[in-house]
Protein backbone atom coordinates (compact mmCIF):
# COMPACT_ATOMS: atom_id res chain seq x y z
CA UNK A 1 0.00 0.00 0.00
CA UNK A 2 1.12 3.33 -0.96
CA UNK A 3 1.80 5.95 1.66
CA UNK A 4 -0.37 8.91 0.45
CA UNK A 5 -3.08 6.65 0.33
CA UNK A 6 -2.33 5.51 4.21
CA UNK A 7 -2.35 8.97 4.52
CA UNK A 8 -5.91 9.57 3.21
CA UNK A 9 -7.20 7.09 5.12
CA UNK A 10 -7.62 4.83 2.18
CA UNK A 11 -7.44 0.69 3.20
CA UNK A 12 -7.40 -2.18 1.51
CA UNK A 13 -11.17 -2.17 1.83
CA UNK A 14 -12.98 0.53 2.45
CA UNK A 15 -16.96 1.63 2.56
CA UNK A 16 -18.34 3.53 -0.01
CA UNK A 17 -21.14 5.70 2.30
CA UNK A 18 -20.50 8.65 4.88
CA UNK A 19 -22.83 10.73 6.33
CA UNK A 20 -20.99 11.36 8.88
CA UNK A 21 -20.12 8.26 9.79
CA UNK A 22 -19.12 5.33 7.47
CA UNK A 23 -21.34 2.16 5.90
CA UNK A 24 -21.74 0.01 2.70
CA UNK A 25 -24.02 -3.02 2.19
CA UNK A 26 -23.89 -3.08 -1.28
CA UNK A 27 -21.74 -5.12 -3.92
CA UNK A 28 -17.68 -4.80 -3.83
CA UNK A 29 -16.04 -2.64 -6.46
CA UNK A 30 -12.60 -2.69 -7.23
CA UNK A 31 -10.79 0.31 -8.34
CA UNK A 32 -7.75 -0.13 -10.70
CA UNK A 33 -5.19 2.25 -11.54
CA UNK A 34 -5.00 2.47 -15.43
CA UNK A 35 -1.53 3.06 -14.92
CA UNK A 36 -0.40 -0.32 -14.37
CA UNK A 37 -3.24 -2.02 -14.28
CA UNK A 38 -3.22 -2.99 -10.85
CA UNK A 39 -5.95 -3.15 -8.10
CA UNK A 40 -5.49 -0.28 -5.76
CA UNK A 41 -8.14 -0.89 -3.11
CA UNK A 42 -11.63 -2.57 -2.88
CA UNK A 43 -15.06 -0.64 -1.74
CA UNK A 44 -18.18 -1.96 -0.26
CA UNK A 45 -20.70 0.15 -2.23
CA UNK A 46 -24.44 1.47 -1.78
CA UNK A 47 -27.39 -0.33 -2.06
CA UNK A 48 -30.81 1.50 -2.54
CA UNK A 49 -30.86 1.08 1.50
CA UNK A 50 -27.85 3.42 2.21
CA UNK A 51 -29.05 5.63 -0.19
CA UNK A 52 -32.42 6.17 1.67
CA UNK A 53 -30.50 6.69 4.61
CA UNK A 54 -27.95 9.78 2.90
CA UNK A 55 -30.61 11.60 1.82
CA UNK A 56 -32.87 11.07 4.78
CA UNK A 57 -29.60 12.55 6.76
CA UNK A 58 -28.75 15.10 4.51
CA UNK A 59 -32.92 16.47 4.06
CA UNK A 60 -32.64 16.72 8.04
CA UNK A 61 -29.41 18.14 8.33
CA UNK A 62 -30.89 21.00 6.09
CA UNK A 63 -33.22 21.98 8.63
CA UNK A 64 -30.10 23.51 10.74
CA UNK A 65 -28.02 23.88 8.37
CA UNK A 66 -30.01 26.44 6.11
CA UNK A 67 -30.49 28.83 9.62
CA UNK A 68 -26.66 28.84 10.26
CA UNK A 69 -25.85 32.39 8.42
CA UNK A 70 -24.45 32.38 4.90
CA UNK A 71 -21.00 33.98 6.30
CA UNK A 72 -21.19 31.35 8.73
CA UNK A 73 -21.04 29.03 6.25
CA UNK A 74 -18.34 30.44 4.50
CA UNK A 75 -16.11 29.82 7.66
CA UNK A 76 -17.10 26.21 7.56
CA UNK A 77 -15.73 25.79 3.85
CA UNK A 78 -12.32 28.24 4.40
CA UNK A 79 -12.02 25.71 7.27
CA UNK A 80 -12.07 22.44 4.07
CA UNK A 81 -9.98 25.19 2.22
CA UNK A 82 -7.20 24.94 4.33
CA UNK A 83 -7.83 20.89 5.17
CA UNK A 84 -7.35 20.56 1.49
CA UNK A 85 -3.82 22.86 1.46
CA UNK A 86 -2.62 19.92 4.18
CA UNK A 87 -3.44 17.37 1.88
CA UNK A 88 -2.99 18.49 -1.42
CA UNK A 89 0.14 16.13 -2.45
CA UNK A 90 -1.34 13.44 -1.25
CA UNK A 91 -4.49 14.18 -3.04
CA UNK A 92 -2.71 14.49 -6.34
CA UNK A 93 -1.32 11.78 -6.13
CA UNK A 94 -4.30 10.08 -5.14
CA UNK A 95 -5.88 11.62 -8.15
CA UNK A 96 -3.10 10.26 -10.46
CA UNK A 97 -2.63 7.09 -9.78
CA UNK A 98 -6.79 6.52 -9.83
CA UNK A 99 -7.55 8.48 -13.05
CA UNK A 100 -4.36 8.54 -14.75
CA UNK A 101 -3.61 12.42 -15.42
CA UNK A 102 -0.45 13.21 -14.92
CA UNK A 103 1.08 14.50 -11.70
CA UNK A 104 0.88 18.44 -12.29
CA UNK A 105 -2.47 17.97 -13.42
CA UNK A 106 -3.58 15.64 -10.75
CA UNK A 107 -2.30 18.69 -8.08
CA UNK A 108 -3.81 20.85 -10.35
CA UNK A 109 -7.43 19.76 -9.77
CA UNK A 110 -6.75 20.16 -6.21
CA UNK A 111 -5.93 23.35 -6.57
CA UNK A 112 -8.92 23.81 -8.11
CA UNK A 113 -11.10 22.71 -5.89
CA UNK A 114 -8.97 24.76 -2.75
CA UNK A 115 -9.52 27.47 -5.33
CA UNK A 116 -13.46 27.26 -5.72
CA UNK A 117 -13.72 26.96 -2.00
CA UNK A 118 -11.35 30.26 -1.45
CA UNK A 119 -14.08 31.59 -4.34
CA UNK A 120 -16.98 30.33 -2.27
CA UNK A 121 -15.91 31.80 1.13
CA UNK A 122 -15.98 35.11 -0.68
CA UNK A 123 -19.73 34.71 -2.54
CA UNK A 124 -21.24 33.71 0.76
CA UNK A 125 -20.95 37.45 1.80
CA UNK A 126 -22.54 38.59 -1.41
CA UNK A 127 -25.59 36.13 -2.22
CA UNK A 128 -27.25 39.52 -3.32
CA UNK A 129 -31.14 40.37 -4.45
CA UNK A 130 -31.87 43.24 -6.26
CA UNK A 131 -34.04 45.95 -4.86
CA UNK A 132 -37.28 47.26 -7.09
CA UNK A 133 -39.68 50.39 -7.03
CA UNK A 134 -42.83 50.02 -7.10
CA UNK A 135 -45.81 51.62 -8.96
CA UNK A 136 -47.69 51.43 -5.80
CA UNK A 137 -47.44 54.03 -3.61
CA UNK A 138 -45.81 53.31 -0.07
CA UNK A 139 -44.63 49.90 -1.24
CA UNK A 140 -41.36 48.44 -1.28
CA UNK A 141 -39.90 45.12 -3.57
CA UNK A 142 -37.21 43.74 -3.50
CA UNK A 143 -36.02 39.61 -3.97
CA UNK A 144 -33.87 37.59 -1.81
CA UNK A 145 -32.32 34.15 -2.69
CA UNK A 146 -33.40 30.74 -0.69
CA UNK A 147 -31.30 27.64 -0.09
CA UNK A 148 -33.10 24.80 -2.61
CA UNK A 149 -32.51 21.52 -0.25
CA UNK A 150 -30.87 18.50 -0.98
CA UNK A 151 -28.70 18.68 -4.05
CA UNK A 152 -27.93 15.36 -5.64
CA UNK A 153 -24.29 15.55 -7.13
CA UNK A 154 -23.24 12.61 -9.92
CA UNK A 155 -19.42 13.21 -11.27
CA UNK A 156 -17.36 11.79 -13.71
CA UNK A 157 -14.29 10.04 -13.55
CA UNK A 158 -12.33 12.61 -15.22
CA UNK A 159 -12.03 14.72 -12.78
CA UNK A 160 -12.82 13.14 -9.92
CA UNK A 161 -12.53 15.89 -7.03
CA UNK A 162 -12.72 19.48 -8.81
CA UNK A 163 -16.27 19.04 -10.26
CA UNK A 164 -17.92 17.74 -7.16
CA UNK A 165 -15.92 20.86 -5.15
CA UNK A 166 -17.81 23.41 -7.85
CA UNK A 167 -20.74 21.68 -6.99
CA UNK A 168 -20.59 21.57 -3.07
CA UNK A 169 -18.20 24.18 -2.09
CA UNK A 170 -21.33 26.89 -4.05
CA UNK A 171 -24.19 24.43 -2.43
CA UNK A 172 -22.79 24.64 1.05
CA UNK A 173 -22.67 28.25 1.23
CA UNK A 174 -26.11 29.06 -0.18
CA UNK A 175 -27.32 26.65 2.51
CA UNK A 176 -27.61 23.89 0.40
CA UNK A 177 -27.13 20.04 2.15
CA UNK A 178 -25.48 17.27 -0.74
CA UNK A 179 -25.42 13.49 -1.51
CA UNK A 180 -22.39 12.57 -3.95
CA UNK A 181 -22.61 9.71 -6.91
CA UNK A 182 -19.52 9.29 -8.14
CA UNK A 183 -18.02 7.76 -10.90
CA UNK A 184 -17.44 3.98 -10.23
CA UNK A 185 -13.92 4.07 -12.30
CA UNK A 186 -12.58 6.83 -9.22
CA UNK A 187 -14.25 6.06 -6.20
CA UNK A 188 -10.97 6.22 -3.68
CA UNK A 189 -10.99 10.21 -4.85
CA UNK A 190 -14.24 10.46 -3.79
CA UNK A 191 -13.90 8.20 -0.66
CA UNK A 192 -10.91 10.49 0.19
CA UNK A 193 -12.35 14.10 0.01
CA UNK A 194 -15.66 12.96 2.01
CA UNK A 195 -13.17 11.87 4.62
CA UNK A 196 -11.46 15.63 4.55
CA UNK A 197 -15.38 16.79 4.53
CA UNK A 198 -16.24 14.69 7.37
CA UNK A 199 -13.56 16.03 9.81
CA UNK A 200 -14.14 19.44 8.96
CA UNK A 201 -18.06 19.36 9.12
CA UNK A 202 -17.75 17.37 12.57
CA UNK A 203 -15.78 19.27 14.40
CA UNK A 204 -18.16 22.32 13.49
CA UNK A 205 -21.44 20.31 14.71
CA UNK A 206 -22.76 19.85 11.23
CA UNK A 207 -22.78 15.92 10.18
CA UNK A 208 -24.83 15.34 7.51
CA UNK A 209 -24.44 18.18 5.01
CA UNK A 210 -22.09 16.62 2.59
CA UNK A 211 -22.67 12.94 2.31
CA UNK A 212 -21.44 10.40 -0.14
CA UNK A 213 -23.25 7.00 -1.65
CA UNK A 214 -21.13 5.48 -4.34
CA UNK A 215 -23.88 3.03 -5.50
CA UNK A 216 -24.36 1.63 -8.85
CA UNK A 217 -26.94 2.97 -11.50
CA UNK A 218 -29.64 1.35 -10.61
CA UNK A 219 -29.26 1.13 -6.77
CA UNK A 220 -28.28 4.76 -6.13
CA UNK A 221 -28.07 6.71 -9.82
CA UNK A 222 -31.97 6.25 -10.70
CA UNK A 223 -33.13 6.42 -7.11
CA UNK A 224 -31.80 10.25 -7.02
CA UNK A 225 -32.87 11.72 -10.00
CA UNK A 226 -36.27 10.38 -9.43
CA UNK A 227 -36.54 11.47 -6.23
CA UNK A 228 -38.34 14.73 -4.90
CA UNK A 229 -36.24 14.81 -1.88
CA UNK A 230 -33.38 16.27 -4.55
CA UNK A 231 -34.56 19.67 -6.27
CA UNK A 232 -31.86 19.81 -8.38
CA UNK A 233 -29.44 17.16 -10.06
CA UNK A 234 -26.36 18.43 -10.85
CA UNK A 235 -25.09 15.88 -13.54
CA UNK A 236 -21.51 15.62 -15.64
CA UNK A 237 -21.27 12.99 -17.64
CA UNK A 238 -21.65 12.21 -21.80
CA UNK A 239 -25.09 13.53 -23.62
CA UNK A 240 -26.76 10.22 -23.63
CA UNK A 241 -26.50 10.52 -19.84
CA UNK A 242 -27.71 13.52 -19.81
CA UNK A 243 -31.08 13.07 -21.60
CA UNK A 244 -31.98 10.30 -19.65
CA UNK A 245 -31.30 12.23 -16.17
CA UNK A 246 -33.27 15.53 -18.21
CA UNK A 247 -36.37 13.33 -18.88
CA UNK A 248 -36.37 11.93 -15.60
CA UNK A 249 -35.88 15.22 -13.65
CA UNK A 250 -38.39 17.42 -15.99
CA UNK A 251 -41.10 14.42 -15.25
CA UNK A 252 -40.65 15.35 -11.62
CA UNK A 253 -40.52 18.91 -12.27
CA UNK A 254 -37.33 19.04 -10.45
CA UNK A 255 -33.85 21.00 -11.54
CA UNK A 256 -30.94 19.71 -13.58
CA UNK A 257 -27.56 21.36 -13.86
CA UNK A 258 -26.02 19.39 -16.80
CA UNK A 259 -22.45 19.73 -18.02
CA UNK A 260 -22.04 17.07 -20.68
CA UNK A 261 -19.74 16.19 -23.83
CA UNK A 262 -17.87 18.55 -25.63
CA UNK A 263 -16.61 18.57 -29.17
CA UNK A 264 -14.42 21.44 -29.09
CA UNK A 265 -12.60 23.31 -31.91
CA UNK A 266 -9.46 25.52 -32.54
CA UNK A 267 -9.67 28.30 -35.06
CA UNK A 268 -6.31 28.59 -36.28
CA UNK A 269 -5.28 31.67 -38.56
CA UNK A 270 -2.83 32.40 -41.06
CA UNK A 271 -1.93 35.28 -39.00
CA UNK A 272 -1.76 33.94 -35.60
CA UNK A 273 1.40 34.10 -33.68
CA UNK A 274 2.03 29.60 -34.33
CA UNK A 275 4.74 29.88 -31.15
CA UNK A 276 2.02 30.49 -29.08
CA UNK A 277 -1.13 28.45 -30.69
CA UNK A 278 1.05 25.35 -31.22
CA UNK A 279 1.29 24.29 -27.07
CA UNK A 280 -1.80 25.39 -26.80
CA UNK A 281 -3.36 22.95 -29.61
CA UNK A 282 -0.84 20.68 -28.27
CA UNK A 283 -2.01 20.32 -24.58
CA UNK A 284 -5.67 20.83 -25.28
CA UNK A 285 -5.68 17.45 -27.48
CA UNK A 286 -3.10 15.81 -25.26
CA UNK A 287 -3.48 16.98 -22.12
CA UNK A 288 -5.59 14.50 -19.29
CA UNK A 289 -5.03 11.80 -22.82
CA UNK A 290 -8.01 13.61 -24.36
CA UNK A 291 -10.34 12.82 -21.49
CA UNK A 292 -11.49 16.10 -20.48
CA UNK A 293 -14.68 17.69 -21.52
CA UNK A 294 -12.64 20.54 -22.74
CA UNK A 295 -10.18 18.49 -24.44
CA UNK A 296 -9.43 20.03 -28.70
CA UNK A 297 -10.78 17.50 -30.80
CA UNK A 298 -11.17 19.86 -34.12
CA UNK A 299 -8.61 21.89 -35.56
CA UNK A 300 -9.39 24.14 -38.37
CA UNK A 301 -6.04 25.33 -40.08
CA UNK A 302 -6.21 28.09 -42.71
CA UNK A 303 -5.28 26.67 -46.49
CA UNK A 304 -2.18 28.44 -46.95
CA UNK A 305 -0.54 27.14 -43.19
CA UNK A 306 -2.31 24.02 -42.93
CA UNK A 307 1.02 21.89 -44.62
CA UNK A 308 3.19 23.23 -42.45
CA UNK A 309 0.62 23.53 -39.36
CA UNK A 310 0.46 19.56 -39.90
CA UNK A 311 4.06 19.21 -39.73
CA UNK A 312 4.88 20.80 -36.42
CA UNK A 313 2.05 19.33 -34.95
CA UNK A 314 4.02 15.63 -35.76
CA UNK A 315 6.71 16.75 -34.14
CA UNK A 316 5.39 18.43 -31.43
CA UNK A 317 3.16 14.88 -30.75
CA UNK A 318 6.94 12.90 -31.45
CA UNK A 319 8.02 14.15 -28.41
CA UNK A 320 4.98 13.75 -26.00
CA UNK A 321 6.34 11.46 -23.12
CA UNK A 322 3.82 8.92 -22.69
CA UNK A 323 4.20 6.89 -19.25
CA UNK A 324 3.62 6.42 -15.75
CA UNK A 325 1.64 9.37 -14.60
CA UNK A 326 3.51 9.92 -10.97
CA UNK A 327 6.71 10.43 -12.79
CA UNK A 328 7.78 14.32 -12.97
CA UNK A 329 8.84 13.92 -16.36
CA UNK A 330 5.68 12.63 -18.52
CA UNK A 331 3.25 14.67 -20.62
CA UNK A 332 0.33 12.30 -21.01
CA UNK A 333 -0.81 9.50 -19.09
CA UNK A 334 -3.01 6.13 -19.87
CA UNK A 335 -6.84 6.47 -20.55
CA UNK A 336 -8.99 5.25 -17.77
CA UNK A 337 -9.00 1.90 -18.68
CA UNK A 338 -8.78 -0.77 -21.51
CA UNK A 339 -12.60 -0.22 -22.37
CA UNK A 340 -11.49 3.25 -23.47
CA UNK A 341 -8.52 2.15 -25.24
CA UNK A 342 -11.39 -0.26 -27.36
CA UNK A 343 -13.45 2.67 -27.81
CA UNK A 344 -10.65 4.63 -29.11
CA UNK A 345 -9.36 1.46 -31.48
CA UNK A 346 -13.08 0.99 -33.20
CA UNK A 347 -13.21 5.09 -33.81
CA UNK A 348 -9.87 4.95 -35.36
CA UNK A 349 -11.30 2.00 -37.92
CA UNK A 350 -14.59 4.19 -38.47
CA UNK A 351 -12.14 7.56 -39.47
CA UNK A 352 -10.55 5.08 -42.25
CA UNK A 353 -13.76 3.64 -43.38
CA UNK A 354 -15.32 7.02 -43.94
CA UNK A 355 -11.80 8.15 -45.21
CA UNK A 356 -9.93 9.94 -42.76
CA UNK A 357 -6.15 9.49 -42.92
CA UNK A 358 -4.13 9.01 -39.94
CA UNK A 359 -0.46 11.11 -40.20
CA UNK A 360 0.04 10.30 -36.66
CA UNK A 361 0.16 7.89 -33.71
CA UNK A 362 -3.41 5.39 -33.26
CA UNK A 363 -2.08 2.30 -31.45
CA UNK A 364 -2.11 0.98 -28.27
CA UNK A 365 1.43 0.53 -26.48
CA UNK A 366 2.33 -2.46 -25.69
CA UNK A 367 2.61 -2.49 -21.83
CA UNK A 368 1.17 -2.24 -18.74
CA UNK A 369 -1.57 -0.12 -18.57
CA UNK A 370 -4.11 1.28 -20.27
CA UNK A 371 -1.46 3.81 -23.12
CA UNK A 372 -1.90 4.40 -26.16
CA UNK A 373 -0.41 7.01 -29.00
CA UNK A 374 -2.11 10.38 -29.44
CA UNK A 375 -3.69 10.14 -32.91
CA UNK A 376 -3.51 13.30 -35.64
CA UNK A 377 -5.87 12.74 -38.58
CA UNK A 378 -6.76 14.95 -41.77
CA UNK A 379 -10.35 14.68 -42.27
CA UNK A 380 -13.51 16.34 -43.67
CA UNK A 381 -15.57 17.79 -41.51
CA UNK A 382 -18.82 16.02 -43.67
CA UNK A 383 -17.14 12.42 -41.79
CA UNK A 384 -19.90 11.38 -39.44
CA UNK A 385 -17.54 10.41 -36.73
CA UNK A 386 -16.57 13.77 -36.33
CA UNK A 387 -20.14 14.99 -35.19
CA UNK A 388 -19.51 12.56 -32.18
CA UNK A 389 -16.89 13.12 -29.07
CA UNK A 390 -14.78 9.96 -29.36
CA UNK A 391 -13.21 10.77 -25.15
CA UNK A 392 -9.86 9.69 -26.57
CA UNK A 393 -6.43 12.05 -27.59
CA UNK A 394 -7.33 12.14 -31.20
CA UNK A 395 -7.28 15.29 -33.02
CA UNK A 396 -9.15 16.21 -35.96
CA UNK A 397 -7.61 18.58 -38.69
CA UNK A 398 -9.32 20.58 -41.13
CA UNK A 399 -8.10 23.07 -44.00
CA UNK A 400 -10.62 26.17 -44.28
CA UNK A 401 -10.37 29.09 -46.89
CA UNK A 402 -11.93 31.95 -44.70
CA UNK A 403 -12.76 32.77 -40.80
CA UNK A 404 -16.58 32.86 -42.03
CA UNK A 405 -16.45 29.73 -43.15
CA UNK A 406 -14.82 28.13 -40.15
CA UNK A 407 -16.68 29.48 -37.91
CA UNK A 408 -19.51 28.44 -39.47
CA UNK A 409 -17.58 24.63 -39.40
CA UNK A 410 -17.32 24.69 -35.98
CA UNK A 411 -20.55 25.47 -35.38
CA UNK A 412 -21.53 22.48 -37.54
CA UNK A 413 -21.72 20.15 -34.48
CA UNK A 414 -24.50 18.46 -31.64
CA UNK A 415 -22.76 20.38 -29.04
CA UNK A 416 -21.28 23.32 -27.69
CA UNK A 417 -18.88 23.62 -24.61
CA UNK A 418 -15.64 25.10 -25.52
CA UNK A 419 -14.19 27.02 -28.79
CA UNK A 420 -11.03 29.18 -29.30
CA UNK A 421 -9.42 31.33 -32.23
CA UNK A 422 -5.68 32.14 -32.78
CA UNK A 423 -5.60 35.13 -34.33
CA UNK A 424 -3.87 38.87 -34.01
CA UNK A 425 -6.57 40.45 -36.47
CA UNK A 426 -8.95 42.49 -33.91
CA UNK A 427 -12.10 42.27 -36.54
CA UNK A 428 -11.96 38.18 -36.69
CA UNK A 429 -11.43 37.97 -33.29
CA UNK A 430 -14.34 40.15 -32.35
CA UNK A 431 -16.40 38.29 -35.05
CA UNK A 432 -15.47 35.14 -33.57
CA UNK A 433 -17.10 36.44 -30.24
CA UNK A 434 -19.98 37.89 -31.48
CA UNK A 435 -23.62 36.72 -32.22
CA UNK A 436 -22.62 35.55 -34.85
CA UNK A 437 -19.41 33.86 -34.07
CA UNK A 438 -18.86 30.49 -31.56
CA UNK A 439 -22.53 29.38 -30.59
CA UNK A 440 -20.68 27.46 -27.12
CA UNK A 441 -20.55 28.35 -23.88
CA UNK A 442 -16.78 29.25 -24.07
CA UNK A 443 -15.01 30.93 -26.55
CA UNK A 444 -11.55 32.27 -25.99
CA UNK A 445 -8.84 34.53 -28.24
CA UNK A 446 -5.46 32.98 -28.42
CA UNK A 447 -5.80 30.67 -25.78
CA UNK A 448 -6.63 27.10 -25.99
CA UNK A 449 -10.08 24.95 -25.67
CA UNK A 450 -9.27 23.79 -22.01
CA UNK A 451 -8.11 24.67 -18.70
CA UNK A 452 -10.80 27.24 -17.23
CA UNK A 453 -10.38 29.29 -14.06
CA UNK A 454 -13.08 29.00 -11.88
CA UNK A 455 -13.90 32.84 -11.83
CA UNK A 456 -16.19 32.41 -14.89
CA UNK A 457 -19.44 30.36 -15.14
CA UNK A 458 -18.85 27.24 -16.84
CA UNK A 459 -21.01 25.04 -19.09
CA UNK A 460 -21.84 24.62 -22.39
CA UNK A 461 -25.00 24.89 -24.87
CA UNK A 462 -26.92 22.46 -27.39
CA UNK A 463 -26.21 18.97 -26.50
CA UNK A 464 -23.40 19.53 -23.76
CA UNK A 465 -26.92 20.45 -21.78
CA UNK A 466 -26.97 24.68 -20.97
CA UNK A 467 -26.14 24.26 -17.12
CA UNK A 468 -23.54 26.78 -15.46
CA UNK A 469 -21.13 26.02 -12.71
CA UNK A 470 -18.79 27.28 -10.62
CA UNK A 471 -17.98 31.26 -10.93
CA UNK A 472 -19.89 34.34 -11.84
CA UNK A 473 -23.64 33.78 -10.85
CA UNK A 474 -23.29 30.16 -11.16
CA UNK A 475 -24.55 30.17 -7.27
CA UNK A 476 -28.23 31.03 -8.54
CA UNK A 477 -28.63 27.39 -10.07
CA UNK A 478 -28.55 25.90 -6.31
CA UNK A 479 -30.83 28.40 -4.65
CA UNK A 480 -34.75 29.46 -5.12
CA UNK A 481 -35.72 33.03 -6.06
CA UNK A 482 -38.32 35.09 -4.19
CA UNK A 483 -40.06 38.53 -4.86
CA UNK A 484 -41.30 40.48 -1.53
CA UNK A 485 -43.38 43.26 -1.49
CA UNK A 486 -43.91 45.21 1.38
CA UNK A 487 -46.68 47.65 2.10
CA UNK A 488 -46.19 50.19 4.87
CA UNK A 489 -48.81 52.37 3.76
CA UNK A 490 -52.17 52.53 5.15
CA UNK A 491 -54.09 51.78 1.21
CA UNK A 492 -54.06 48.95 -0.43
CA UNK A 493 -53.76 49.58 -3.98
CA UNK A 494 -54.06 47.27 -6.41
CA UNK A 495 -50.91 47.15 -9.70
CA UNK A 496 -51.73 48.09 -13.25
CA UNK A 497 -54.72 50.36 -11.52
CA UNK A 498 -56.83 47.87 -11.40
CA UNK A 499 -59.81 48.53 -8.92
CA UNK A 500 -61.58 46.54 -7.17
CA UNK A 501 -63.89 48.24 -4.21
CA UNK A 502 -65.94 46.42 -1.46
């Protein structure tokens, strides 16, 4: 056994449900590290039993914990904040060795979640409402925000601590109490940050409002979303996912908060500045082995640079150091497991039927470990595969003839999370930006698809499902809205001078 992972608290077995104290009566889960293939540790998951009892802890610790004042709460989470600064090596390694991003990046998403709780200490000091006048005489309006309840959190393996932090770090502070589903490929991750959560929330007299219940599908995943207990689902995950949670959640008239697949695309200019768009292009489609939501998958390269655009980007991808993700020295780790690597193999034989050509990498190493080659490919942007997200380190490029026209390429796809454009022209960069430029969520000048600060709402439109998290007034998605109006006149009249006398 590892010591970071002693130092976590992970065992050799280990239960899968907190809520405040520790359980599992469900089936036993291994978790692998796609590393090296080997087991790291073994869980005792949820059954539809533990589930019941997180949320029936986590509805009753909202009762106290939605009175306990907003600044309050903000103490509580710069208290995790700082519990997460002790642990952060340990955590990225932790996050490593489970996922498979490399070591900078597995720190990195630690960061980000200390990051979005430093953010969320902040916003619980300025959960504002707006103030309104009246037509009515003596009358005063004005709205104030409301915590929702019991938010029902379901993350992906990719990042298997910074997505549930933008979730509950903004939920805790707007008085919001949580169960956690996540993924069943990085279940240690999770296992590790409720035992950070439970320490913290303990010693403050507040058990309960972050709990964790990592079930399977059936016995925790469907339970949740159907249930009325949880106002809002937030949900990360791939589209088809996300429809089925949508549907289920809409039937209920309940709240969803979906961030799903991205198919993200690089402008690239004849003018652009190439020292600086090439590591950007590079990391973007490398970076986490293609397996984040933000990850470039589309490159469109104007005509006249597109040769020689193609060329650098072979070399660049020659010396990508593919390997064990703890060591300091690799760019790009193994994808989550040999399922993926399958995946990845069967898009790669759908891109030559339907007559892409590959110019660079597509096999799987041979060794330990779930590697395989980042994969360039020159294709049309007509090929069917490319209006899917194949979660893999395989980039497509494109030659376009004007900024109009690749725009308009980009655009040409199901969904719509992240976009960027090298360029030092000011009028195509603005036009890129504009209403009639990227239709996603994000869209950046000369900076790449991926890696967004948690300042700025983040989410995605079309298919990758129109839900915001994490900065800017992301906050409002996990509270209710209410309009007061306030008479201290002695009349009682009646808006849009209507009368009505008795």
């Amino acid at each position: 056994m590892r010591d970071f992972l002693k130092n976590l608290g992970i065992e050799e077995k280990n239960l899968g449900c907190s809520d405040g104290e520790w359980f599992g009566n469900g089936e036993e889960l291994v978790s692998y590290s796609p590393s090296n293939g080997e087991a790291i540790a073994t869980i005792i998951r949820g059954n539809e039993a533990d589930y019941e009892r997180c949320v029936t802890t986590a509805a009753k610790a909202f009762e106290k914990w939605r009175m306990v004042p907003a600044p309050l709460r903000g103490e509580i989470i710069r208290q995790y904040a700082v519990a997460l600064r002790d642990h952060k090596k340990d955590l990225g390694k932790l996050v490593s060795y489970e996922m498979g991003k490399v070591l900078s990046e597995g720190e990195g998403e630690v960061q980000e979640a200390i990051d979005i709780a430093d953010f969320a200490v902040g916003l619980s000091r300025q959960l504002y409402g707006n103030t309104m006048h009246s037509e009515r005489p003596g009358h005063r309006m004005y709205e104030q925000w409301h915590p929702l309840g019991v938010v029902g959190i379901i993350t992906a393996f990719n990042f298997p601590c910074a997505v549930w932090a933008w979730n509950s770090m903004i939920a805790a502070i707007c008085g919001d109490t949580m169960i956690w589903k996540p993924s069943a490929q990085t279940p240690l991750t999770a296992i590790a940050m409720q035992k950070i959560a439970d320490q913290v929330f303990g010693d403050n007299g507040h058990e309960g409002v972050m709990t964790l219940c990592a079930g399977n599908r059936n016995a925790v995943g469907e339970k949740m979303i159907a249930d009325p207990r949880v106002p809002l689902i937030s949900a990360t995950g791939s589209c088809a996912m996300g429809r089925r949670i949508g549907q289920v959640v809409a039937g209920r008239l309940g709240r969803s908060l979906l961030e799903l697949g991205g198919n993200n695309a690089i402008i690239l200019e004849a003018d652009a500045n190439l020292d600086l768009a090439l590591p950007g292009i590079v990391f973007g489609s490398v970076g986490t082995a293609g397996q984040r939501c933000t990850s470039t998958r589309r490159l469109f390269i104007e005509r006249p640079i597109f040769d020689k655009v193609c060329d650098r980007l072979v070399a660049a991808y020659k010396t990508v150091r593919i390997g064990d993700p703890l060591a300091p020295d690799t760019l790009m780790g193994p994808l989550i497991d040999d399922g993926a690597v399958d995946t990845m193999m069967r898009a790669l034989e759908e891109i030559k039927e339907q007559g892409g050509e590959i110019i660079y990498g597509g096999k799987k190493l041979d060794r330990a470990g779930s590697y395989v080659e980042p994969t360039l490919v020159k294709a049309s942007p007509d090929m069917k595969i490319v209006q899917d997200e194949t979660f893999a380190p395989i980039l497509y490029l494109f030659p376009y003839d004007d900024a109009e026209e690749a725009i308009a390429m980009q655009n040409r796809v199901p969904q719509g999370l992240s976009s960027a454009i090298f360029t030092t022209n000011l009028v195509t960069a603005e036009t890129f930006l504009s209403h009639r430029g990227s239709d996603c969520g994000i869209a950046n000048v000369n900076i790449g698809t991926s890696g967004a600060e948690i300042g700025g709402a983040f989410g995605g439109e079309k298919d990758t499902g129109g839900g915001r998290e994490a900065g800017s007034d992301s906050w409002k998605a996990y509270m209710r809205r209410q309009t007061n109006t306030i008479n201290w006149s002695s009349d009682l009249p009646l808006a849009q001078g209507v009368k009505f006398d008795i």
